[in-house]
C-alpha atoms as a PDB file:
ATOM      1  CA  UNK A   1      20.627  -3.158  -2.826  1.00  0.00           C
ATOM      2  CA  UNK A   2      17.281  -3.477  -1.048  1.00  0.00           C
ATOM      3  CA  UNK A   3      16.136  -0.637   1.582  1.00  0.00           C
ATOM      4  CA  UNK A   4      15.156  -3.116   4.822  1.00  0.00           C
ATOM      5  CA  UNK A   5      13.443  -1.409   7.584  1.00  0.00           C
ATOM      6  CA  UNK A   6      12.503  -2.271  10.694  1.00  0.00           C
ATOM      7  CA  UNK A   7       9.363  -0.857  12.246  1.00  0.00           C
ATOM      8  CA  UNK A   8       6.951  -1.944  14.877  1.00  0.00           C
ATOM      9  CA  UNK A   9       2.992  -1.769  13.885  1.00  0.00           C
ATOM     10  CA  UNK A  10      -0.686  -2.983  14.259  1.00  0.00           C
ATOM     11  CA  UNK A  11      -2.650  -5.135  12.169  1.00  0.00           C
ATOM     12  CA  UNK A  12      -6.721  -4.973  12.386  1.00  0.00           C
ATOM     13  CA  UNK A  13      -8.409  -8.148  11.563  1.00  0.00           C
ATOM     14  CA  UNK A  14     -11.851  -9.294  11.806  1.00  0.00           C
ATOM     15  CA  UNK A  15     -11.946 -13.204  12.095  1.00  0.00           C
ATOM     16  CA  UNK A  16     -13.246 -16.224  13.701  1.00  0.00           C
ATOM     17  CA  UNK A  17     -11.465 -17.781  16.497  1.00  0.00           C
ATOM     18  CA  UNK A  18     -11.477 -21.418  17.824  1.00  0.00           C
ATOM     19  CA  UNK A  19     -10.939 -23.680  20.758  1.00  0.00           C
ATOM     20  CA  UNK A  20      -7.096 -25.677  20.562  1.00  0.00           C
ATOM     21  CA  UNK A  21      -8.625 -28.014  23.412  1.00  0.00           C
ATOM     22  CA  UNK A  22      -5.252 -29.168  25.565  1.00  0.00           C
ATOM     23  CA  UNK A  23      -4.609 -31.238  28.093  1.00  0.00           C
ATOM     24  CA  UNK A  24      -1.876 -29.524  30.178  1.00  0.00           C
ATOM     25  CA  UNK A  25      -0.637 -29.238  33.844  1.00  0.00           C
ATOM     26  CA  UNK A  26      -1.987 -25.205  33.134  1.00  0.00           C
ATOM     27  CA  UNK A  27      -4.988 -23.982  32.903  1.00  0.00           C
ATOM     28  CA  UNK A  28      -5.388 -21.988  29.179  1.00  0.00           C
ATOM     29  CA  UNK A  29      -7.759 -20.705  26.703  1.00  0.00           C
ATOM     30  CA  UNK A  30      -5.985 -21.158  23.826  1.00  0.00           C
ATOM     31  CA  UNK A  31      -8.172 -20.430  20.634  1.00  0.00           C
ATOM     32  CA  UNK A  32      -6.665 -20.105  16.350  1.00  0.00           C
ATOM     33  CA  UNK A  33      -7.925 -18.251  13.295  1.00  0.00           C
ATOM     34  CA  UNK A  34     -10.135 -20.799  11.482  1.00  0.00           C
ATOM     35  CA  UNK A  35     -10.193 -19.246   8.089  1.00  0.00           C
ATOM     36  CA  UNK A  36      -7.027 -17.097   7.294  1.00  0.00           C
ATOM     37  CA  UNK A  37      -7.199 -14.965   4.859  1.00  0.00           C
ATOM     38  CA  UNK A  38     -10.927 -15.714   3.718  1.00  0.00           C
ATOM     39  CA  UNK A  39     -11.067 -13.711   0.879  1.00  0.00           C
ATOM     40  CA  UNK A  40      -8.140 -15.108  -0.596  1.00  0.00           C
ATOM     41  CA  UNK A  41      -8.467 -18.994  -0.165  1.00  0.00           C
ATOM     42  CA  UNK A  42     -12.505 -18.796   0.277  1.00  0.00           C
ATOM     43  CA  UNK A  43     -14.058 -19.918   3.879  1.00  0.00           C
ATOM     44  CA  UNK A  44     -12.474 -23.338   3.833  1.00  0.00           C
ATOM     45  CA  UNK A  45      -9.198 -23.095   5.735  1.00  0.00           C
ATOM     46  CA  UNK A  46      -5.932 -23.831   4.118  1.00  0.00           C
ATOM     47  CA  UNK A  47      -3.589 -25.108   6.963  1.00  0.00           C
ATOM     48  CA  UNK A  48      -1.390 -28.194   7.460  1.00  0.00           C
ATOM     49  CA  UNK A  49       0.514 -27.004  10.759  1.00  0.00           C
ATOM     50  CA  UNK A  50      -1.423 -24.065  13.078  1.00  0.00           C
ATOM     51  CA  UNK A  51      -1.434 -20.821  11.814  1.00  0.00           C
ATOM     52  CA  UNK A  52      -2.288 -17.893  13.952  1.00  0.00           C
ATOM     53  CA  UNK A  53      -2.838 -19.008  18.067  1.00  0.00           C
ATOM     54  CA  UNK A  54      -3.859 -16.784  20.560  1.00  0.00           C
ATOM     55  CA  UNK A  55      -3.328 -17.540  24.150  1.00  0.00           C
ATOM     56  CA  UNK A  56      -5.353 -15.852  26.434  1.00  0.00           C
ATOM     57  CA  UNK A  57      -3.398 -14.151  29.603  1.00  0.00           C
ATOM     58  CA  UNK A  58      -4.817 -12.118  32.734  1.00  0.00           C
ATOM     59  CA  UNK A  59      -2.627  -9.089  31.980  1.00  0.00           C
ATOM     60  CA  UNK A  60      -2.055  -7.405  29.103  1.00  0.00           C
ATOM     61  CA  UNK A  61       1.810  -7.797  28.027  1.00  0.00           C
ATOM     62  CA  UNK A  62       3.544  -4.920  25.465  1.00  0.00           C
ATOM     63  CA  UNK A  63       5.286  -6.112  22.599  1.00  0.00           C
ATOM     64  CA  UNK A  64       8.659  -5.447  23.781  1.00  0.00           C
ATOM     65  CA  UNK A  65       8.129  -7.341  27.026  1.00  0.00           C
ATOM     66  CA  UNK A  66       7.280 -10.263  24.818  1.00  0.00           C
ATOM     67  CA  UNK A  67      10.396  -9.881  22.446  1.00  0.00           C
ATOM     68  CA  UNK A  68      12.478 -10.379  25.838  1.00  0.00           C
ATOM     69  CA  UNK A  69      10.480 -13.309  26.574  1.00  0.00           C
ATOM     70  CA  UNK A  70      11.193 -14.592  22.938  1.00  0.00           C
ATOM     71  CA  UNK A  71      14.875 -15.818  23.625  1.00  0.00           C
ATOM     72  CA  UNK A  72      14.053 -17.910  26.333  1.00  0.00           C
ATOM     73  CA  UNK A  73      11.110 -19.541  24.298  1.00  0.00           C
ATOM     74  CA  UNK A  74      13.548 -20.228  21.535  1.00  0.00           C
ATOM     75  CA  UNK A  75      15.893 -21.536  23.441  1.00  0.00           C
ATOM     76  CA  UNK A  76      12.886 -24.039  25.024  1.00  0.00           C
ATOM     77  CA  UNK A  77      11.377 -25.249  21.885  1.00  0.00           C
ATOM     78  CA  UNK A  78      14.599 -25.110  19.071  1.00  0.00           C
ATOM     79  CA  UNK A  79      12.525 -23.729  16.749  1.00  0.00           C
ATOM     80  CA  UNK A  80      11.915 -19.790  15.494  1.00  0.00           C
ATOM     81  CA  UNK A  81       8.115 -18.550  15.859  1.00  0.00           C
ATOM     82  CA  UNK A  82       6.757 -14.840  15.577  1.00  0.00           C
ATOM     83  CA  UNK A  83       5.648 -13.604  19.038  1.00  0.00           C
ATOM     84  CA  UNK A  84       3.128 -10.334  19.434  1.00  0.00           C
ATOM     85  CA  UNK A  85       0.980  -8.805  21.613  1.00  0.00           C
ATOM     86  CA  UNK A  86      -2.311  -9.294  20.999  1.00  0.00           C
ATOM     87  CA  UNK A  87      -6.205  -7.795  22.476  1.00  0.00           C
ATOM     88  CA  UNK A  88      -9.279  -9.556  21.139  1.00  0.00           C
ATOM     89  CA  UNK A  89     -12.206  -7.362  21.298  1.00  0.00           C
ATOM     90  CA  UNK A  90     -15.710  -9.343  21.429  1.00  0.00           C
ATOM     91  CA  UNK A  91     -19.024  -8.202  23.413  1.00  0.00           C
ATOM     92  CA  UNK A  92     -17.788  -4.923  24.215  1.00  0.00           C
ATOM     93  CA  UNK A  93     -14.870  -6.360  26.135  1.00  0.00           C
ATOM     94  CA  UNK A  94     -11.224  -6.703  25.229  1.00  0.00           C
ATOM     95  CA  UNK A  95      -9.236  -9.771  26.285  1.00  0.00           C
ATOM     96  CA  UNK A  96      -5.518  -9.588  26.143  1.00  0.00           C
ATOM     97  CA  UNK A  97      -3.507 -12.463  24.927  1.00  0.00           C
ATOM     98  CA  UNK A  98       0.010 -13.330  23.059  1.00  0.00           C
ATOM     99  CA  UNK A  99      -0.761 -14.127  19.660  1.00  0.00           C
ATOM    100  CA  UNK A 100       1.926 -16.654  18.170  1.00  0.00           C
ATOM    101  CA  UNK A 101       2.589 -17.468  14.297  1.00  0.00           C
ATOM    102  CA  UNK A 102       4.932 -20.155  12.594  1.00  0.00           C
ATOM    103  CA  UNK A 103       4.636 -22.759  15.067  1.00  0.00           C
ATOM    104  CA  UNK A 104       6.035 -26.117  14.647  1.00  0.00           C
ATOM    105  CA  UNK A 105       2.782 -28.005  15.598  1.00  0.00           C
ATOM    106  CA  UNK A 106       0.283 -28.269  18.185  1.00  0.00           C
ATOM    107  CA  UNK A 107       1.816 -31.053  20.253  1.00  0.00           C
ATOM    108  CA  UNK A 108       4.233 -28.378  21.715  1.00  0.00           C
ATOM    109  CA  UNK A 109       1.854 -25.789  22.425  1.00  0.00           C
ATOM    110  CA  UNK A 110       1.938 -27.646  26.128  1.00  0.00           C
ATOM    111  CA  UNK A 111       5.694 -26.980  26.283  1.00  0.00           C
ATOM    112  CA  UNK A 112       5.555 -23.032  24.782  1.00  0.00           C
ATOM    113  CA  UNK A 113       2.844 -22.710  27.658  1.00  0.00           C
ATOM    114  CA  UNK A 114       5.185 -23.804  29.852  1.00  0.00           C
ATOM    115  CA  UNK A 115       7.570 -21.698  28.940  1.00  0.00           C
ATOM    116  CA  UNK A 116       5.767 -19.200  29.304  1.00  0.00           C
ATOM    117  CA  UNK A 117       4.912 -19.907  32.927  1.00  0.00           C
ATOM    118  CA  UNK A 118       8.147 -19.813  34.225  1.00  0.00           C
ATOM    119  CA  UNK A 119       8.477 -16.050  33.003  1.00  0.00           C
ATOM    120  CA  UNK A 120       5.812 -15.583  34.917  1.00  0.00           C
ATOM    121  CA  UNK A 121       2.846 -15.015  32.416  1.00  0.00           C
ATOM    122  CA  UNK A 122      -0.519 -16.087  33.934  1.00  0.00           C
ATOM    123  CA  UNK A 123      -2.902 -17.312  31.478  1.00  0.00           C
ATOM    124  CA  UNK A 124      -6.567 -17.490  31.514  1.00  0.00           C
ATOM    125  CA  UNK A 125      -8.467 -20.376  31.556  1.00  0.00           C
ATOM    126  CA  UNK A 126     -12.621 -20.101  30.747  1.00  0.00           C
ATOM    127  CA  UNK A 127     -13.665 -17.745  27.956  1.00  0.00           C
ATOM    128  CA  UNK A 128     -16.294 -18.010  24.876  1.00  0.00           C
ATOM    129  CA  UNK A 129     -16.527 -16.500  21.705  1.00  0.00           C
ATOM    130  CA  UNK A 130     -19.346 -16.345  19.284  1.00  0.00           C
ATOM    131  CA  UNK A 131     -19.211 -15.013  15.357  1.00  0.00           C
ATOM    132  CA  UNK A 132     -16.058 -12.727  14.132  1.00  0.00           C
ATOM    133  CA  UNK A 133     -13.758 -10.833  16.881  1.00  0.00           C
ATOM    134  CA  UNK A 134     -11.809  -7.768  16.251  1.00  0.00           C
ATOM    135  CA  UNK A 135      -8.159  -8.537  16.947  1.00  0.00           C
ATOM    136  CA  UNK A 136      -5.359  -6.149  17.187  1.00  0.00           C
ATOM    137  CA  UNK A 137      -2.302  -7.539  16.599  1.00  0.00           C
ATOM    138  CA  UNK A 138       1.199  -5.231  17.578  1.00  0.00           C
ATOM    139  CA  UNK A 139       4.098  -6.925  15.914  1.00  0.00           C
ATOM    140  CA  UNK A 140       7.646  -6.064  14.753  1.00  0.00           C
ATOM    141  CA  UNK A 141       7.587  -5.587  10.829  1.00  0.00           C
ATOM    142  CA  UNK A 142      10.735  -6.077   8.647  1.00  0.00           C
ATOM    143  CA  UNK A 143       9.954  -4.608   4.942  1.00  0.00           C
ATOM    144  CA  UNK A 144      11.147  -3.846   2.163  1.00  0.00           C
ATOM    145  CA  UNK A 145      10.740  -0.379   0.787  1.00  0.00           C
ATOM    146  CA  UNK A 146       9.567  -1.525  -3.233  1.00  0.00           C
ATOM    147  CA  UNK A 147       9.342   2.627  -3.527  1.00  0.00           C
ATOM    148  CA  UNK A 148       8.029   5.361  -1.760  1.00  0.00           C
ATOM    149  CA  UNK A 149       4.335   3.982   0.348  1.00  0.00           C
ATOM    150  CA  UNK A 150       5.229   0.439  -0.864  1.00  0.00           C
ATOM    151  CA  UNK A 151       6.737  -2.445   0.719  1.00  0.00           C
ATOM    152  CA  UNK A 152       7.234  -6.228   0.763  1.00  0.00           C
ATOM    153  CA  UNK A 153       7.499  -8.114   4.009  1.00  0.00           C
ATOM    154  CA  UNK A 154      10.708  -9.976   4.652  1.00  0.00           C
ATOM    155  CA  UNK A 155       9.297 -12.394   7.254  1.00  0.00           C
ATOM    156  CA  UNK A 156       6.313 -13.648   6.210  1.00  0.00           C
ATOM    157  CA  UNK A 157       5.751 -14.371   2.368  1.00  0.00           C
ATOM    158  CA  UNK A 158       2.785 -13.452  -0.476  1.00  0.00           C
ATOM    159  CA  UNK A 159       2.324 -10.116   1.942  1.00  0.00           C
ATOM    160  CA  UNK A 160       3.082  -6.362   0.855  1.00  0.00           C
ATOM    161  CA  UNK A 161       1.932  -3.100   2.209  1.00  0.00           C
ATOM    162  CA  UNK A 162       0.381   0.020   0.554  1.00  0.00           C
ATOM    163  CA  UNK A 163      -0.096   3.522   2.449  1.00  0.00           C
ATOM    164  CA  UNK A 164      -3.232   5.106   2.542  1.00  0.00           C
ATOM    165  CA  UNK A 165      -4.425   8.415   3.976  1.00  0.00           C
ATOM    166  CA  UNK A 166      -6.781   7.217   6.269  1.00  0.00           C
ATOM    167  CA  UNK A 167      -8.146   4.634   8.530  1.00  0.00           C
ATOM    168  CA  UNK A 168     -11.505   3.426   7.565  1.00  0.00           C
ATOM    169  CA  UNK A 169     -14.097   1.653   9.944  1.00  0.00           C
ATOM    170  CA  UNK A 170     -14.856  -1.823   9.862  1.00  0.00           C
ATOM    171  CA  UNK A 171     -18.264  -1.083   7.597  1.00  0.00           C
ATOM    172  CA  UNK A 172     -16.386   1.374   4.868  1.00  0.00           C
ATOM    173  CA  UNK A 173     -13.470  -0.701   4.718  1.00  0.00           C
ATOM    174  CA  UNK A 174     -15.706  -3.925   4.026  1.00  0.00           C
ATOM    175  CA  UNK A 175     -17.303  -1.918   1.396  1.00  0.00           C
ATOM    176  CA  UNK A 176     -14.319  -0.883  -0.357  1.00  0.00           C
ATOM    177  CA  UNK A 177     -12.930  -4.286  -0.734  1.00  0.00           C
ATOM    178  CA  UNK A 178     -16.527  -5.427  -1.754  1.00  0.00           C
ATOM    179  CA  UNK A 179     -16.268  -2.281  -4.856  1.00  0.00           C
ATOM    180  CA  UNK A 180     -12.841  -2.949  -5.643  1.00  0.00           C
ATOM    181  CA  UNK A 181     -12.811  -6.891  -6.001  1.00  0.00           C
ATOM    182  CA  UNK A 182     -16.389  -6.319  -7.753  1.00  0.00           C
ATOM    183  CA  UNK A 183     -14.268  -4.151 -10.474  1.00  0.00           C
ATOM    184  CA  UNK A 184     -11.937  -6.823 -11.350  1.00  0.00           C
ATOM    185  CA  UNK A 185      -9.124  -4.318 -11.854  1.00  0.00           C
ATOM    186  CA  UNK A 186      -7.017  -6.363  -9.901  1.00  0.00           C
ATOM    187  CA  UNK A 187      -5.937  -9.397  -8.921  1.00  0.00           C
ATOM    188  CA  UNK A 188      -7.612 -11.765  -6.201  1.00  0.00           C
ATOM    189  CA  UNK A 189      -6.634 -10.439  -2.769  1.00  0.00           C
ATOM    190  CA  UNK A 190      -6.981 -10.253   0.628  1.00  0.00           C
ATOM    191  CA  UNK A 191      -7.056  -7.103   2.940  1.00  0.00           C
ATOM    192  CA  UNK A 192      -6.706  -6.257   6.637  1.00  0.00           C
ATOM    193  CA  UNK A 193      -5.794  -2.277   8.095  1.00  0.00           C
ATOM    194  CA  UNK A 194      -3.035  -1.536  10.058  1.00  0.00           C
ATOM    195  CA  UNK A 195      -0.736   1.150  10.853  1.00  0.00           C
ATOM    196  CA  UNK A 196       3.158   1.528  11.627  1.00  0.00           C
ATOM    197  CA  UNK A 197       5.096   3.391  13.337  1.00  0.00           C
ATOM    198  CA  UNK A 198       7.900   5.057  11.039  1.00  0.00           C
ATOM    199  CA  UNK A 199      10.328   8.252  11.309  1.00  0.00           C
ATOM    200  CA  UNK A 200       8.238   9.364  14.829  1.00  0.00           C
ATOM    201  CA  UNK A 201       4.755   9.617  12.433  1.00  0.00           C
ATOM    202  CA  UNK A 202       1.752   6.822  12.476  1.00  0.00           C
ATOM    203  CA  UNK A 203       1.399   5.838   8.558  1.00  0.00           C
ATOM    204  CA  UNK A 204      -1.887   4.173   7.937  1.00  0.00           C
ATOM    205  CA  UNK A 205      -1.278   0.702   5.564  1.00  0.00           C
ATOM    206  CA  UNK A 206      -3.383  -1.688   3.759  1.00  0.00           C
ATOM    207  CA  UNK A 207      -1.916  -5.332   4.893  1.00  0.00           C
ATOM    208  CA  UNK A 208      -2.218  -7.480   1.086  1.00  0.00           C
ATOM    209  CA  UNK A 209      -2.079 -11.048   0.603  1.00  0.00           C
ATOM    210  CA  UNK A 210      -1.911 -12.433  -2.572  1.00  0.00           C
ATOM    211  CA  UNK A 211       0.488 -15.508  -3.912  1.00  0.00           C
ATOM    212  CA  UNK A 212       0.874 -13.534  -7.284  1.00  0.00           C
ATOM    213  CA  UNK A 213       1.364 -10.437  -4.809  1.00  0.00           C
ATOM    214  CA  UNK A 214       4.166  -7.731  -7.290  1.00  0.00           C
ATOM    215  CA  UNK A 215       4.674  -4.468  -7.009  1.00  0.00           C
ATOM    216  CA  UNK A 216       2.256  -3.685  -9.859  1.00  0.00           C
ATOM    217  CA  UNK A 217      -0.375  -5.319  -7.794  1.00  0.00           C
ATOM    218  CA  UNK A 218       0.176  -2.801  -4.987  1.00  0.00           C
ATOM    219  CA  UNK A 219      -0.030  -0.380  -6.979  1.00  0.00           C
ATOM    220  CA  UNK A 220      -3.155  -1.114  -8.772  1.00  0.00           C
ATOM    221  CA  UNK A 221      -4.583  -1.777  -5.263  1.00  0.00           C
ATOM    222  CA  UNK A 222      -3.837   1.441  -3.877  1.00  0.00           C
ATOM    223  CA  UNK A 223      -5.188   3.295  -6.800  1.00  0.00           C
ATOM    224  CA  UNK A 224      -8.626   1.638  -5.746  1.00  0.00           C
ATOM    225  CA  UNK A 225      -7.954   2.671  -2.347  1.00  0.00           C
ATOM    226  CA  UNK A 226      -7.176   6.543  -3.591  1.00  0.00           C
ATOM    227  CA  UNK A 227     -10.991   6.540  -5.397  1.00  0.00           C
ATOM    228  CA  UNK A 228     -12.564   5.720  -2.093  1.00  0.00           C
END
Protein backbone atom coordinates (compact mmCIF):
# COMPACT_ATOMS: atom_id res chain seq x y z
CA UNK A 1 0.00 0.00 0.00
CA UNK A 2 1.62 3.34 -0.81
CA UNK A 3 2.03 6.12 2.09
CA UNK A 4 0.34 9.40 0.08
CA UNK A 5 0.78 12.62 1.79
CA UNK A 6 -0.37 15.74 1.31
CA UNK A 7 1.75 18.75 2.16
CA UNK A 8 1.95 22.30 1.01
CA UNK A 9 5.66 23.67 0.01
CA UNK A 10 8.01 26.04 -1.99
CA UNK A 11 10.00 25.43 -4.91
CA UNK A 12 13.17 27.86 -5.73
CA UNK A 13 13.96 28.16 -9.32
CA UNK A 14 16.21 30.30 -11.22
CA UNK A 15 14.93 30.65 -14.91
CA UNK A 16 14.19 32.75 -17.81
CA UNK A 17 10.83 34.11 -18.33
CA UNK A 18 9.02 35.28 -21.55
CA UNK A 19 6.36 37.46 -23.03
CA UNK A 20 2.80 35.19 -24.01
CA UNK A 21 1.79 38.44 -26.09
CA UNK A 22 -2.37 38.38 -25.96
CA UNK A 23 -4.84 40.16 -27.30
CA UNK A 24 -7.58 40.35 -24.61
CA UNK A 25 -10.39 42.70 -23.36
CA UNK A 26 -7.71 42.80 -19.99
CA UNK A 27 -4.83 44.25 -19.61
CA UNK A 28 -1.94 41.35 -18.50
CA UNK A 29 1.63 40.59 -18.32
CA UNK A 30 1.60 37.22 -18.84
CA UNK A 31 5.23 35.77 -19.28
CA UNK A 32 6.38 31.36 -19.38
CA UNK A 33 9.55 29.49 -18.49
CA UNK A 34 11.47 29.25 -21.79
CA UNK A 35 13.78 26.44 -20.95
CA UNK A 36 12.34 23.99 -18.27
CA UNK A 37 14.41 22.02 -16.73
CA UNK A 38 17.74 23.16 -18.58
CA UNK A 39 19.96 20.84 -17.23
CA UNK A 40 17.98 18.01 -18.10
CA UNK A 41 16.81 18.61 -21.80
CA UNK A 42 19.85 21.22 -22.53
CA UNK A 43 18.84 25.09 -23.32
CA UNK A 44 16.56 24.23 -26.19
CA UNK A 45 13.03 23.99 -24.80
CA UNK A 46 11.06 20.84 -24.98
CA UNK A 47 7.32 21.93 -25.10
CA UNK A 48 4.36 21.17 -27.39
CA UNK A 49 1.49 22.83 -25.18
CA UNK A 50 2.71 25.79 -22.44
CA UNK A 51 4.39 24.70 -19.59
CA UNK A 52 4.85 26.90 -16.63
CA UNK A 53 2.78 30.65 -17.07
CA UNK A 54 2.97 33.25 -14.75
CA UNK A 55 0.43 35.95 -14.68
CA UNK A 56 1.36 38.95 -13.16
CA UNK A 57 -1.33 40.48 -10.47
CA UNK A 58 -1.21 43.84 -8.32
CA UNK A 59 -1.62 41.95 -5.03
CA UNK A 60 -0.05 39.21 -3.81
CA UNK A 61 -2.67 36.17 -3.42
CA UNK A 62 -1.82 33.04 -0.73
CA UNK A 63 -2.07 29.71 -1.95
CA UNK A 64 -5.16 28.80 -0.27
CA UNK A 65 -7.02 31.83 -1.60
CA UNK A 66 -6.09 30.51 -5.00
CA UNK A 67 -7.20 26.80 -4.30
CA UNK A 68 -10.79 28.47 -3.63
CA UNK A 69 -10.49 30.24 -6.78
CA UNK A 70 -9.55 26.84 -8.49
CA UNK A 71 -13.21 25.38 -8.62
CA UNK A 72 -14.62 28.12 -10.31
CA UNK A 73 -11.72 28.09 -12.97
CA UNK A 74 -12.42 24.45 -13.52
CA UNK A 75 -15.68 24.75 -13.84
CA UNK A 76 -14.90 27.78 -16.67
CA UNK A 77 -12.43 26.02 -18.77
CA UNK A 78 -13.47 21.89 -18.36
CA UNK A 79 -10.18 21.09 -17.99
CA UNK A 80 -7.82 20.33 -14.62
CA UNK A 81 -4.61 22.72 -14.32
CA UNK A 82 -2.24 23.18 -11.18
CA UNK A 83 -2.80 26.66 -9.64
CA UNK A 84 0.00 28.34 -7.09
CA UNK A 85 1.04 31.32 -5.77
CA UNK A 86 3.82 32.64 -7.16
CA UNK A 87 6.60 36.01 -6.43
CA UNK A 88 9.20 36.63 -9.11
CA UNK A 89 12.11 38.36 -7.73
CA UNK A 90 14.22 40.44 -10.46
CA UNK A 91 16.16 43.91 -9.83
CA UNK A 92 15.77 43.84 -6.26
CA UNK A 93 12.00 43.84 -6.55
CA UNK A 94 9.48 41.07 -6.13
CA UNK A 95 6.40 40.89 -8.36
CA UNK A 96 3.58 38.71 -7.29
CA UNK A 97 1.73 36.62 -9.75
CA UNK A 98 -0.35 33.13 -10.04
CA UNK A 99 1.80 30.74 -11.62
CA UNK A 100 -0.33 28.05 -13.63
CA UNK A 101 0.92 24.48 -14.95
CA UNK A 102 -0.87 21.80 -17.23
CA UNK A 103 -2.74 24.06 -19.33
CA UNK A 104 -4.66 22.99 -22.25
CA UNK A 105 -3.16 25.61 -24.68
CA UNK A 106 -2.61 29.16 -25.08
CA UNK A 107 -5.77 30.07 -26.97
CA UNK A 108 -7.63 29.90 -23.56
CA UNK A 109 -5.32 31.77 -21.55
CA UNK A 110 -7.90 34.83 -22.62
CA UNK A 111 -10.76 32.86 -21.02
CA UNK A 112 -8.64 31.63 -17.58
CA UNK A 113 -7.90 35.52 -17.42
CA UNK A 114 -11.25 36.07 -17.48
CA UNK A 115 -12.01 33.95 -15.05
CA UNK A 116 -10.00 35.22 -13.05
CA UNK A 117 -11.44 38.71 -13.27
CA UNK A 118 -14.66 38.00 -12.14
CA UNK A 119 -13.12 36.74 -8.70
CA UNK A 120 -11.86 39.80 -8.57
CA UNK A 121 -8.02 39.36 -9.23
CA UNK A 122 -6.48 42.51 -10.80
CA UNK A 123 -3.68 41.81 -13.01
CA UNK A 124 -0.84 43.88 -14.08
CA UNK A 125 -0.25 45.01 -17.29
CA UNK A 126 3.56 46.64 -18.21
CA UNK A 127 6.58 44.86 -16.74
CA UNK A 128 10.20 43.77 -18.21
CA UNK A 129 12.51 41.24 -17.42
CA UNK A 130 16.07 40.79 -18.41
CA UNK A 131 18.43 37.42 -17.83
CA UNK A 132 17.27 34.62 -15.10
CA UNK A 133 14.59 35.60 -12.22
CA UNK A 134 14.32 33.95 -8.94
CA UNK A 135 10.82 32.51 -8.64
CA UNK A 136 9.21 31.12 -5.63
CA UNK A 137 6.66 28.95 -6.30
CA UNK A 138 4.08 27.79 -3.05
CA UNK A 139 2.13 24.82 -4.25
CA UNK A 140 0.19 21.87 -2.76
CA UNK A 141 2.44 18.63 -3.04
CA UNK A 142 0.93 15.08 -3.13
CA UNK A 143 3.95 12.41 -2.60
CA UNK A 144 4.70 9.42 -2.09
CA UNK A 145 6.81 8.45 0.85
CA UNK A 146 9.49 5.78 -1.27
CA UNK A 147 11.11 5.59 2.57
CA UNK A 148 12.07 7.75 5.17
CA UNK A 149 13.47 11.58 3.33
CA UNK A 150 12.30 10.13 -0.04
CA UNK A 151 9.39 10.65 -2.12
CA UNK A 152 7.80 10.47 -5.59
CA UNK A 153 5.31 13.05 -6.72
CA UNK A 154 1.85 11.83 -7.58
CA UNK A 155 0.86 14.82 -9.75
CA UNK A 156 3.39 15.62 -11.87
CA UNK A 157 5.63 12.75 -13.41
CA UNK A 158 9.75 12.02 -13.79
CA UNK A 159 9.88 14.24 -10.29
CA UNK A 160 11.01 12.85 -6.73
CA UNK A 161 12.22 14.57 -3.66
CA UNK A 162 15.28 14.00 -1.39
CA UNK A 163 15.74 15.79 2.17
CA UNK A 164 18.67 17.58 2.92
CA UNK A 165 19.89 19.39 6.03
CA UNK A 166 20.18 22.62 4.73
CA UNK A 167 19.29 25.30 2.35
CA UNK A 168 22.08 26.38 0.19
CA UNK A 169 22.35 29.83 -1.70
CA UNK A 170 21.92 30.23 -5.21
CA UNK A 171 26.04 30.23 -5.77
CA UNK A 172 26.74 26.88 -3.47
CA UNK A 173 23.86 25.17 -4.75
CA UNK A 174 25.01 25.89 -8.49
CA UNK A 175 28.27 24.55 -7.47
CA UNK A 176 27.14 21.42 -6.06
CA UNK A 177 25.19 20.39 -9.02
CA UNK A 178 28.23 21.56 -11.19
CA UNK A 179 30.62 18.79 -8.70
CA UNK A 180 28.11 16.24 -8.63
CA UNK A 181 27.05 15.99 -12.44
CA UNK A 182 30.99 16.51 -13.10
CA UNK A 183 31.40 13.03 -11.01
CA UNK A 184 29.18 11.05 -13.14
CA UNK A 185 27.99 9.03 -10.15
CA UNK A 186 24.66 9.52 -11.21
CA UNK A 187 22.35 9.78 -13.65
CA UNK A 188 21.53 13.01 -15.82
CA UNK A 189 19.36 15.30 -13.69
CA UNK A 190 17.91 18.31 -12.97
CA UNK A 191 17.73 20.23 -9.57
CA UNK A 192 15.78 23.09 -8.00
CA UNK A 193 15.52 23.74 -3.72
CA UNK A 194 12.52 23.83 -1.97
CA UNK A 195 11.11 23.17 1.30
CA UNK A 196 7.73 21.65 2.77
CA UNK A 197 5.87 21.96 5.34
CA UNK A 198 5.37 18.47 7.20
CA UNK A 199 4.28 17.30 10.89
CA UNK A 200 4.44 21.37 12.07
CA UNK A 201 8.54 21.30 11.01
CA UNK A 202 10.03 23.05 7.61
CA UNK A 203 12.07 20.00 5.87
CA UNK A 204 14.49 21.34 3.36
CA UNK A 205 14.18 19.08 -0.23
CA UNK A 206 16.06 18.79 -3.36
CA UNK A 207 13.17 18.97 -6.25
CA UNK A 208 14.75 16.01 -9.07
CA UNK A 209 13.79 15.58 -12.51
CA UNK A 210 14.89 12.87 -14.37
CA UNK A 211 12.74 10.47 -16.95
CA UNK A 212 14.82 7.42 -15.59
CA UNK A 213 14.08 9.16 -12.07
CA UNK A 214 13.99 5.50 -9.26
CA UNK A 215 14.45 5.40 -5.98
CA UNK A 216 18.11 4.36 -6.35
CA UNK A 217 18.61 7.57 -8.18
CA UNK A 218 17.47 9.55 -5.14
CA UNK A 219 19.43 7.97 -3.25
CA UNK A 220 22.62 8.23 -5.05
CA UNK A 221 21.71 11.95 -5.40
CA UNK A 222 21.39 12.64 -1.89
CA UNK A 223 24.56 10.93 -1.00
CA UNK A 224 26.23 13.74 -3.24
CA UNK A 225 24.23 16.18 -1.47
CA UNK A 226 25.46 14.65 2.18
CA UNK A 227 29.43 15.27 0.90
CA UNK A 228 28.70 18.90 0.34
Amino acid sequence: MKNTIQVNGIIYKYEKLVQIPLNTPYNVYIAEASTPYADYYGQVPRMAKPNSIFLFTKNFYFLEELICYSSTIEKCLLEHINIASAVVESGGKQYPAIRIKDFPDYSQLVKLQDCLTKNNVEFTDKLSFDGEVKTKVSKPFILEELEPDFYMDQVEEHKGYIVINRHFNAEEFESAIKQIRYNGVCKLFDAEQGELYYDGKLVHIVRIFSEALDLAMLKCLQKEFSKL
